[in-house]
Protein backbone atom coordinates (compact mmCIF):
# COMPACT_ATOMS: atom_id res chain seq x y z
CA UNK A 1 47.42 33.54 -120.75
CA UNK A 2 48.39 36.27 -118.93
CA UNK A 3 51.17 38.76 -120.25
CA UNK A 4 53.69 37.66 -117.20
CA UNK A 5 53.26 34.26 -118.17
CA UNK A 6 56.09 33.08 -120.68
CA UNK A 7 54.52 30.92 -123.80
CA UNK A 8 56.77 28.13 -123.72
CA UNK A 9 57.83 27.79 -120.11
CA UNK A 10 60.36 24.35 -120.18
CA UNK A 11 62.11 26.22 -123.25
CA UNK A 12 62.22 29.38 -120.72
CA UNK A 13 63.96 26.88 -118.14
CA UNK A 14 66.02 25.14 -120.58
CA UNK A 15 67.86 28.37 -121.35
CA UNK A 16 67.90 29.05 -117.87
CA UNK A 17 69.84 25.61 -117.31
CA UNK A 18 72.29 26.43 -120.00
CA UNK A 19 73.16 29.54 -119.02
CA UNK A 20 73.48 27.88 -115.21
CA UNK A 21 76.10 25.29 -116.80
CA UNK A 22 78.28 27.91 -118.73
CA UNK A 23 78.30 30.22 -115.04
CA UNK A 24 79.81 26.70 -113.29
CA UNK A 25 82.04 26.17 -116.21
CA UNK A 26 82.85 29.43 -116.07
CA UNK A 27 83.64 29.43 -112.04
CA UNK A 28 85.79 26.68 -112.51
CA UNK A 29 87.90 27.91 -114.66
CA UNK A 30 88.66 30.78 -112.77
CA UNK A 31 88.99 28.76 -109.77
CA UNK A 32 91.51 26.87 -111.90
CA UNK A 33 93.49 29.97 -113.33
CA UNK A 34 93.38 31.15 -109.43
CA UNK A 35 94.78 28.03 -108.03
CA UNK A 36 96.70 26.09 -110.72
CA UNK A 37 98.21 28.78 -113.06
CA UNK A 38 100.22 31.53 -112.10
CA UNK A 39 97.94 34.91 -112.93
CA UNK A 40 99.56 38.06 -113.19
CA UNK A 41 98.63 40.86 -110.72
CA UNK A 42 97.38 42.87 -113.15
CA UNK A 43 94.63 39.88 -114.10
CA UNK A 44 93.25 39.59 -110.81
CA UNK A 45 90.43 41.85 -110.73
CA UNK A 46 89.43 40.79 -113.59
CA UNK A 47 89.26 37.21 -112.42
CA UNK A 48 87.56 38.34 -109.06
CA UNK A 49 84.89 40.00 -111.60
CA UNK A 50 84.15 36.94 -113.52
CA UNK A 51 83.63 34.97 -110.52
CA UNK A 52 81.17 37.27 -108.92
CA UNK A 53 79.21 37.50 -112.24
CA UNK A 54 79.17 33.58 -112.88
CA UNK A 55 77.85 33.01 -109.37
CA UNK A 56 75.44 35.97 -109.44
CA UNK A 57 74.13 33.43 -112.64
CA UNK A 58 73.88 30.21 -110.46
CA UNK A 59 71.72 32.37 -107.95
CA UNK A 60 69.39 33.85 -110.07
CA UNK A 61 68.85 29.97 -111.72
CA UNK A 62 68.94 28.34 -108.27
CA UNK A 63 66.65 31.49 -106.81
CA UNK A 64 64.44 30.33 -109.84
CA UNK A 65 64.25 27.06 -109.01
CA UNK A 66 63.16 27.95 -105.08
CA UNK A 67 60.53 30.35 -106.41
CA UNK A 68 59.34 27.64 -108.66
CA UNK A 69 59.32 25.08 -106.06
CA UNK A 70 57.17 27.15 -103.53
CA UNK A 71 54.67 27.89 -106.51
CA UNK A 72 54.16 24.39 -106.71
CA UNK A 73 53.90 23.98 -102.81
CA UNK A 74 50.76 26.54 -102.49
């Protein structure tokens, strides 16, 4: 085994998932405190943070899943 390879790759992914599912959890309910409740000013940038890191999370699990995918391909 290599020293890039990870041991235990499908506990690697599962990890990977969950962290995925908390980021769209997470984007929703900013999407919901945007759109549904009524956020102070000051609580915007904030909000406009925690959306940018929760999807920069999606993308570097669905990025994952491309790389994985053209692996498998070659």
């Amino acid at each position: 085994m290599s020293e890039q390879e990870h041991p235990d790759p499908a506990k690697w992914w599962f990890h990977r998932r969950i962290m995925a599912y908390v980021s769209l959890f997470g984007l929703c309910c900013v999407l919901v405190a945007v759109f549904a409740v009524n956020v102070a000013e000051h609580k915007i940038t904030l909000l406009q943070t925690l959306a940018w890191v929760f999807s920069a999370n999606l993308l570097y699990y669905y990025g994952g899943n491309a790389v994985e995918a053209l692996k498998v391909k070659r």
